[in-house]
PDB file of N, CA and C in Angstrom:
ATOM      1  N   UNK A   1      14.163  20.281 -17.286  1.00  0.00           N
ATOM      2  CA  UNK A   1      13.152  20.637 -16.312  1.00  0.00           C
ATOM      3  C   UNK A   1      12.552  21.967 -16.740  1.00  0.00           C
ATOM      4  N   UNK A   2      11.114  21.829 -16.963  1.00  0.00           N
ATOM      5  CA  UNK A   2      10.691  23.339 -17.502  1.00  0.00           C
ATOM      6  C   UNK A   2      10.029  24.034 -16.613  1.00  0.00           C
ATOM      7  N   UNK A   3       9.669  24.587 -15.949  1.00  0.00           N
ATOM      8  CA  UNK A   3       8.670  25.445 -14.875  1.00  0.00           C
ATOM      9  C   UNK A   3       8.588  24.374 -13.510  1.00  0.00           C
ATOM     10  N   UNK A   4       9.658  24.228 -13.197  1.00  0.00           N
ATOM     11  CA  UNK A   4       9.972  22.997 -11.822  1.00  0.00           C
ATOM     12  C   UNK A   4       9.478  21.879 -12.190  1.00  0.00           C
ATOM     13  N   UNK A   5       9.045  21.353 -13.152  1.00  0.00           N
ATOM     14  CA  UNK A   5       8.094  20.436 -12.798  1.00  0.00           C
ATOM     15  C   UNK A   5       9.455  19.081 -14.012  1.00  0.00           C
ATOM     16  N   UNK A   6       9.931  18.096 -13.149  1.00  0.00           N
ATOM     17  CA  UNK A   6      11.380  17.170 -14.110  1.00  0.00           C
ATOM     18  C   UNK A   6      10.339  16.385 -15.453  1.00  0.00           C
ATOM     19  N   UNK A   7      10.770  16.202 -16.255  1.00  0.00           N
ATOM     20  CA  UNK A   7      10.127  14.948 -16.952  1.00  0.00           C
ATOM     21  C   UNK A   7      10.941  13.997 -17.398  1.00  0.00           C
ATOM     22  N   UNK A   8      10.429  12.886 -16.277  1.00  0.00           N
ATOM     23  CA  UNK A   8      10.827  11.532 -16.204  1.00  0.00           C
ATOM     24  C   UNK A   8      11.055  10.742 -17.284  1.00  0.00           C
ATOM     25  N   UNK A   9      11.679  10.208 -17.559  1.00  0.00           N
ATOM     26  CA  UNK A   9      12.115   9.306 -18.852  1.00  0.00           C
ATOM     27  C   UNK A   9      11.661   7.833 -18.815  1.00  0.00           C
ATOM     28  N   UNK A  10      11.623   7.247 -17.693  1.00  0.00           N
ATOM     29  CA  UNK A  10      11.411   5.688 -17.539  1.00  0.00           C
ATOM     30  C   UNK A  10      10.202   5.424 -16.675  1.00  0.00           C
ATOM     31  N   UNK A  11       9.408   4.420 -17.344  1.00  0.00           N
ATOM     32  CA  UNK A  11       8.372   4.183 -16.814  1.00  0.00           C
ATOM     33  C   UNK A  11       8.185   4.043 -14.783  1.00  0.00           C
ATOM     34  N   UNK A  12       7.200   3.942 -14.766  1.00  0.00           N
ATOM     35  CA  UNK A  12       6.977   4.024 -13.245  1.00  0.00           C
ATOM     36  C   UNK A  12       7.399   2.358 -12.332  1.00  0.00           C
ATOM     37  N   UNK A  13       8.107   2.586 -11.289  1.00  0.00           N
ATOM     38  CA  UNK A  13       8.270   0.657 -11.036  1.00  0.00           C
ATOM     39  C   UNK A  13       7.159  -0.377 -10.734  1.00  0.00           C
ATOM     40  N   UNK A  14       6.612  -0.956 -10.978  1.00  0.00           N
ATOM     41  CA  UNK A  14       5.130  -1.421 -10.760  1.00  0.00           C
ATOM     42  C   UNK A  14       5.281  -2.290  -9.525  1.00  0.00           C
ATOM     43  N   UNK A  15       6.216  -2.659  -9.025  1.00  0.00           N
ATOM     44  CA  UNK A  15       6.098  -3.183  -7.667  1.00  0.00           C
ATOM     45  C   UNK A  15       5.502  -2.016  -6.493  1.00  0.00           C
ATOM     46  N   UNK A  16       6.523  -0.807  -6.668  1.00  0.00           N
ATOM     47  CA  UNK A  16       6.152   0.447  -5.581  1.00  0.00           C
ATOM     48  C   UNK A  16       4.397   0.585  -6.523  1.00  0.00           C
ATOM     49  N   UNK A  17       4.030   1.031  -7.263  1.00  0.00           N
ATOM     50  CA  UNK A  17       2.506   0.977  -7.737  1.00  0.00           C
ATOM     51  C   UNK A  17       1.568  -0.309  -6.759  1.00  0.00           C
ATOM     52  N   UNK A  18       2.106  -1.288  -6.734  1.00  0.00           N
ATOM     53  CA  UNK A  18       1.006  -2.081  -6.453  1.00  0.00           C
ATOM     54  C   UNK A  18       1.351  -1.740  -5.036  1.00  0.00           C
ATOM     55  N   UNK A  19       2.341  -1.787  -4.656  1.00  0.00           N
ATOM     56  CA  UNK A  19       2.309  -1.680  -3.072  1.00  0.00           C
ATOM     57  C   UNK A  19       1.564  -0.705  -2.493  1.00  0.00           C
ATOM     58  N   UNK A  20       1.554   0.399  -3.401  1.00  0.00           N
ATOM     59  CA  UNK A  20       0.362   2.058  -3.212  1.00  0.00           C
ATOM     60  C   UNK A  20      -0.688   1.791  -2.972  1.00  0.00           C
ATOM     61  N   UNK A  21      -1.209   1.146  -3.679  1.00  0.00           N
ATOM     62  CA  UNK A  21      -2.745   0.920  -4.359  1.00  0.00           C
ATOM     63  C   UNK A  21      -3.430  -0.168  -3.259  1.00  0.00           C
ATOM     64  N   UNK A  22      -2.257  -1.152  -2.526  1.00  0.00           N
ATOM     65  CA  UNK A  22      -2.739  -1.684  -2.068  1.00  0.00           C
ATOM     66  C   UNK A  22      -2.647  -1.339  -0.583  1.00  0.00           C
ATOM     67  N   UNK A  23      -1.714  -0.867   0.178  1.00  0.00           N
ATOM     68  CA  UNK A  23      -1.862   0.171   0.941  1.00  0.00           C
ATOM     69  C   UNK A  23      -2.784   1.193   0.983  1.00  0.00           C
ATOM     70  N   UNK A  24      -3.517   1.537   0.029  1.00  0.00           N
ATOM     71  CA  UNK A  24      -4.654   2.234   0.055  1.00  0.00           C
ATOM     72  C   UNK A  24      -6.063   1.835   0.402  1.00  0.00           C
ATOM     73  N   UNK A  25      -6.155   0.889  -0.498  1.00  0.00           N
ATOM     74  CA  UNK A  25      -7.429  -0.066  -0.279  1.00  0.00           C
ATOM     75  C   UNK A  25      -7.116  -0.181   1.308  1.00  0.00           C
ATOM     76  N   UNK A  26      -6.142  -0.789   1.938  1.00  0.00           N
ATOM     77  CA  UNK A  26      -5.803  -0.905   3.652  1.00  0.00           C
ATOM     78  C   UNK A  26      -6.610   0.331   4.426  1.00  0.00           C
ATOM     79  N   UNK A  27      -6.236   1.583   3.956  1.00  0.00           N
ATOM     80  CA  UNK A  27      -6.251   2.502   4.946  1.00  0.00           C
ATOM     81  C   UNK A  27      -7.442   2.618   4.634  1.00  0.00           C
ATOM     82  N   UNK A  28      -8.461   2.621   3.316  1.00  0.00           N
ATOM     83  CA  UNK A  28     -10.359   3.188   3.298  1.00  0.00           C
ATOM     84  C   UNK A  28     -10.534   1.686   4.434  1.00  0.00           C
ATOM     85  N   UNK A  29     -10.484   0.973   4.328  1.00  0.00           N
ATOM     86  CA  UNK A  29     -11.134   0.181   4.440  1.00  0.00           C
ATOM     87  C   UNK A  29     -10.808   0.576   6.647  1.00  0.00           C
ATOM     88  N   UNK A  30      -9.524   1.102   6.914  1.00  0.00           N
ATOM     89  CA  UNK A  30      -9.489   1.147   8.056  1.00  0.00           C
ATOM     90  C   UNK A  30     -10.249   2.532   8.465  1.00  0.00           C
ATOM     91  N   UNK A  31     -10.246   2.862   7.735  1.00  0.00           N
ATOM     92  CA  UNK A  31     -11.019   4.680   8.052  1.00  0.00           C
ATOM     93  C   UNK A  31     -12.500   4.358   8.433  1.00  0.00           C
ATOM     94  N   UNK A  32     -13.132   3.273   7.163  1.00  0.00           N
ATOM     95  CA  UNK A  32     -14.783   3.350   7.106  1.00  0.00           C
ATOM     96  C   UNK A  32     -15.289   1.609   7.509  1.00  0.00           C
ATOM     97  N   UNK A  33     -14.320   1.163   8.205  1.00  0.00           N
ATOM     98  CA  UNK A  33     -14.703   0.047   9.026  1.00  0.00           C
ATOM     99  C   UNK A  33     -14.535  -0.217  10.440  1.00  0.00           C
ATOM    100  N   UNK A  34     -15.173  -0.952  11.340  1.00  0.00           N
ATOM    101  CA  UNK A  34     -14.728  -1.436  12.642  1.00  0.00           C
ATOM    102  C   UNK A  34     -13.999  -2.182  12.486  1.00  0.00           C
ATOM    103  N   UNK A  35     -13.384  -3.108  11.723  1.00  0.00           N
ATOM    104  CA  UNK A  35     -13.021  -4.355  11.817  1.00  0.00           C
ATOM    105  C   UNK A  35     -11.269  -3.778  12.421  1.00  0.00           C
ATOM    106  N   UNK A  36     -10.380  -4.810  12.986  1.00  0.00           N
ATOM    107  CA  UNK A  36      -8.976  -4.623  13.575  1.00  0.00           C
ATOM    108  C   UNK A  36      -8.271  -4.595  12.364  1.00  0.00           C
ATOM    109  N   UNK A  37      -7.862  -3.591  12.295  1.00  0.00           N
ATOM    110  CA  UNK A  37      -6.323  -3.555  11.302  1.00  0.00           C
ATOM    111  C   UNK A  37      -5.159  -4.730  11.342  1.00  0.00           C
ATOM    112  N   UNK A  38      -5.259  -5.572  12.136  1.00  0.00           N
ATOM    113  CA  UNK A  38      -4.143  -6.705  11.526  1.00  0.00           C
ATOM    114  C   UNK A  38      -5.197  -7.739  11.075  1.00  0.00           C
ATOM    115  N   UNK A  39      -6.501  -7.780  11.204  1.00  0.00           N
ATOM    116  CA  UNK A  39      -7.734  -8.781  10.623  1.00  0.00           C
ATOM    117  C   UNK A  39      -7.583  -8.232   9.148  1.00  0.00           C
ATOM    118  N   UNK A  40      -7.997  -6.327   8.536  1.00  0.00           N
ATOM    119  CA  UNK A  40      -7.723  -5.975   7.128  1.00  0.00           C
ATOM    120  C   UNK A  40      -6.667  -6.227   6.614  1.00  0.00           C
ATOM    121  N   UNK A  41      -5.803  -6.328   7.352  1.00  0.00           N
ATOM    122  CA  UNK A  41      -4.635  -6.551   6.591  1.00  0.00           C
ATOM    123  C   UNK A  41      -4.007  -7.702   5.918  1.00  0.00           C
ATOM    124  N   UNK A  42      -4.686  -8.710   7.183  1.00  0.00           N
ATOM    125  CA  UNK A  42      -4.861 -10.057   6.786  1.00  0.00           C
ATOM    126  C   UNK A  42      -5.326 -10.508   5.493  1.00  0.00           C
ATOM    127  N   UNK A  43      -6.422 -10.221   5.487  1.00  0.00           N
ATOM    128  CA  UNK A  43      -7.683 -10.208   4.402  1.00  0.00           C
ATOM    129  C   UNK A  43      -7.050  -9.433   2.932  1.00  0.00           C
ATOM    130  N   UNK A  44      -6.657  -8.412   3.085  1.00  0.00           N
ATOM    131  CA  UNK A  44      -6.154  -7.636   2.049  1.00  0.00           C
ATOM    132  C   UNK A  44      -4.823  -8.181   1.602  1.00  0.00           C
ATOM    133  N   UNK A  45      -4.144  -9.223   2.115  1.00  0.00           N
ATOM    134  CA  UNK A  45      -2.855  -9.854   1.686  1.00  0.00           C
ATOM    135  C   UNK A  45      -3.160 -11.046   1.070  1.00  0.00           C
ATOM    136  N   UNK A  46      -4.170 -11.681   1.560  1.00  0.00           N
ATOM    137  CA  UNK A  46      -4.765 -12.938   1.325  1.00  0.00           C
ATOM    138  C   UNK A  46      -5.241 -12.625  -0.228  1.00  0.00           C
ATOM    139  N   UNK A  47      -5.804 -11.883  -0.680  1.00  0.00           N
ATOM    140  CA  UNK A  47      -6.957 -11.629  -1.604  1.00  0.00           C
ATOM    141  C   UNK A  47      -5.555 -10.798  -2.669  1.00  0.00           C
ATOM    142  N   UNK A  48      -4.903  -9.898  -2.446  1.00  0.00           N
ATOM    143  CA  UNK A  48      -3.793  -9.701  -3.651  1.00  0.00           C
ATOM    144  C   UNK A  48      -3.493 -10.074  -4.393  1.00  0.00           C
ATOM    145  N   UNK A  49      -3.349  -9.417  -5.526  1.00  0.00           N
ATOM    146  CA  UNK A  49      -2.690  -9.802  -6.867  1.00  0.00           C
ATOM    147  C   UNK A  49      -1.708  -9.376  -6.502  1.00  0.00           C
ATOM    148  N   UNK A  50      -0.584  -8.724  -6.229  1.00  0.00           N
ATOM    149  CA  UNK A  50       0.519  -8.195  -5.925  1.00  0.00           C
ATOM    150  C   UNK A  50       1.553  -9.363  -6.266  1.00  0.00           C
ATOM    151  N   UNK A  51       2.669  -8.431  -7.624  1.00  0.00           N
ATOM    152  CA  UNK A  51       3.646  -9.686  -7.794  1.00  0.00           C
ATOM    153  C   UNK A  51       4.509 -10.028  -6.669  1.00  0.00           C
ATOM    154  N   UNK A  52       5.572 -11.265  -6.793  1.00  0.00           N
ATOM    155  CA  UNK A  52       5.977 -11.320  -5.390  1.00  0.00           C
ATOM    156  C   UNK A  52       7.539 -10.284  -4.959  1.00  0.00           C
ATOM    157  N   UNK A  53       7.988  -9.134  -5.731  1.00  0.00           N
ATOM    158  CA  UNK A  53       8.349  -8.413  -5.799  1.00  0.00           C
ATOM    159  C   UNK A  53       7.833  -7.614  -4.984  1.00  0.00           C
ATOM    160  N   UNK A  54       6.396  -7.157  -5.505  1.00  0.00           N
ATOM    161  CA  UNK A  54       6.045  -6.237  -4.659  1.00  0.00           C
ATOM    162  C   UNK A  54       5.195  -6.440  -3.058  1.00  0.00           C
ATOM    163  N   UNK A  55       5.384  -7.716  -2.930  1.00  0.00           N
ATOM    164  CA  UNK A  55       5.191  -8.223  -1.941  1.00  0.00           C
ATOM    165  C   UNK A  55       6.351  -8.273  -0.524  1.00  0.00           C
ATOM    166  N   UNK A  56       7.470  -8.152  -1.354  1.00  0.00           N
ATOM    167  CA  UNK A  56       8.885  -8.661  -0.941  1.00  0.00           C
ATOM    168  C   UNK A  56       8.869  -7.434   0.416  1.00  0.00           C
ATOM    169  N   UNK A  57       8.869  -6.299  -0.751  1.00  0.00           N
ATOM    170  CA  UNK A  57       8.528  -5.079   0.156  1.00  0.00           C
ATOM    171  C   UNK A  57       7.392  -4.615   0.586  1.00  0.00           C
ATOM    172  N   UNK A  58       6.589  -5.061   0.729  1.00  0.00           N
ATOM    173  CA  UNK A  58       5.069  -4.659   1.689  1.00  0.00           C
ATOM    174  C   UNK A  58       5.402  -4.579   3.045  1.00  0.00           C
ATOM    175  N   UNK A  59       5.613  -3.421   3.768  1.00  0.00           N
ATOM    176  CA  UNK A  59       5.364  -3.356   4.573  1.00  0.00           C
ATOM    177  C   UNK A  59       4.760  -4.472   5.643  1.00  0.00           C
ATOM    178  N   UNK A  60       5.447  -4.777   7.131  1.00  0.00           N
ATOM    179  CA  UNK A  60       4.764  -5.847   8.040  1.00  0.00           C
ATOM    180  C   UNK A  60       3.632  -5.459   8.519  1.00  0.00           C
ATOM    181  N   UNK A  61       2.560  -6.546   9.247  1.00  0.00           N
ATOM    182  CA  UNK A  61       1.678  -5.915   9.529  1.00  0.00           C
ATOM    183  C   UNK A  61       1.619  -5.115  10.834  1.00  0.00           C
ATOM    184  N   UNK A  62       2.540  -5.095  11.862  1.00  0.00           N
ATOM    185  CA  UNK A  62       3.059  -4.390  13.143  1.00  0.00           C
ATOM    186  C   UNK A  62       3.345  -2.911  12.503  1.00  0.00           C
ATOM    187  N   UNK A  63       3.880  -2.555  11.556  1.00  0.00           N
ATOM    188  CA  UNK A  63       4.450  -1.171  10.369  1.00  0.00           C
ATOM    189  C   UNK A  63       2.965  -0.688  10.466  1.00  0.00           C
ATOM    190  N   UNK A  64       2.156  -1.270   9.751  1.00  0.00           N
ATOM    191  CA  UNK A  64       1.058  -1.337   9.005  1.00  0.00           C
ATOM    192  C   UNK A  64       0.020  -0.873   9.485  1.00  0.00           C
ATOM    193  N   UNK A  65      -0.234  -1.601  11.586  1.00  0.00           N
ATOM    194  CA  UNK A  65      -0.662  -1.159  12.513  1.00  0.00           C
ATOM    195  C   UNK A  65      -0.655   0.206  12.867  1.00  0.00           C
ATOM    196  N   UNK A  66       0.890   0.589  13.216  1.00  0.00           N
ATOM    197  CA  UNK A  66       1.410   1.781  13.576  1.00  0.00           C
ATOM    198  C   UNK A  66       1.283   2.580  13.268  1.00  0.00           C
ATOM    199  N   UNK A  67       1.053   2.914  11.354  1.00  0.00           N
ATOM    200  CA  UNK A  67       0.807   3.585  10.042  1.00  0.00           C
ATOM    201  C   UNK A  67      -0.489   4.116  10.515  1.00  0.00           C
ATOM    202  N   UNK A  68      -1.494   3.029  10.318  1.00  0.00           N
ATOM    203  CA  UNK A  68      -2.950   3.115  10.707  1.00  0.00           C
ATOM    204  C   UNK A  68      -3.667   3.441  11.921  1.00  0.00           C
ATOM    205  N   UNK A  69      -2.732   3.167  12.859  1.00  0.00           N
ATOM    206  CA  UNK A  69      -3.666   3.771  14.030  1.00  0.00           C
ATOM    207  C   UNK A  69      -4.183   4.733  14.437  1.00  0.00           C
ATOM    208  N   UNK A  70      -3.340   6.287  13.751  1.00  0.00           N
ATOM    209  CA  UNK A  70      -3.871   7.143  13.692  1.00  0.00           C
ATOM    210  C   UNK A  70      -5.614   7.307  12.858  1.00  0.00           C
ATOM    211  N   UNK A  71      -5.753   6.371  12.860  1.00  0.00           N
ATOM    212  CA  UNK A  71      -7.262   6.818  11.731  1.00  0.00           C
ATOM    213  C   UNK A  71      -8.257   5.759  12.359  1.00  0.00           C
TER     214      UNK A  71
END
């Protein structure tokens, strides 16, 4: 570890990656739309590439709600 900052040895897990990325797309789309957050979420699960790994752990859409309602 040189100046706080660790350097990681093994690549990043690409299930937690897609789950990010796609959790993200979730929240613009809840920030700069009317539409109901369990309708985006719908839509945004439907339409995924997400392997089924990283699906396994996606968050429900009740989580997902709760996450988002603040916005």
């Amino acid at each position: 570890m040189a100046g706080g900052i660790a350097n990681h040895g093994h690549p990043p897990n690409p299930e937690s990656i897609q789950v990010k990325q796609t959790r993200e797309k979730m929240k613009q789309r809840v920030i700069t739309e009317l539409t109901p957050i369990g309708k985006i979420y719908d839509e945004e699960m439907i339409k995924t590439d997400m392997i089924s790994a990283a699906i396994a752990i996606f968050p429900a859409v009740h989580e997902m709600c709760k996450l988002f309602h603040k916005y």
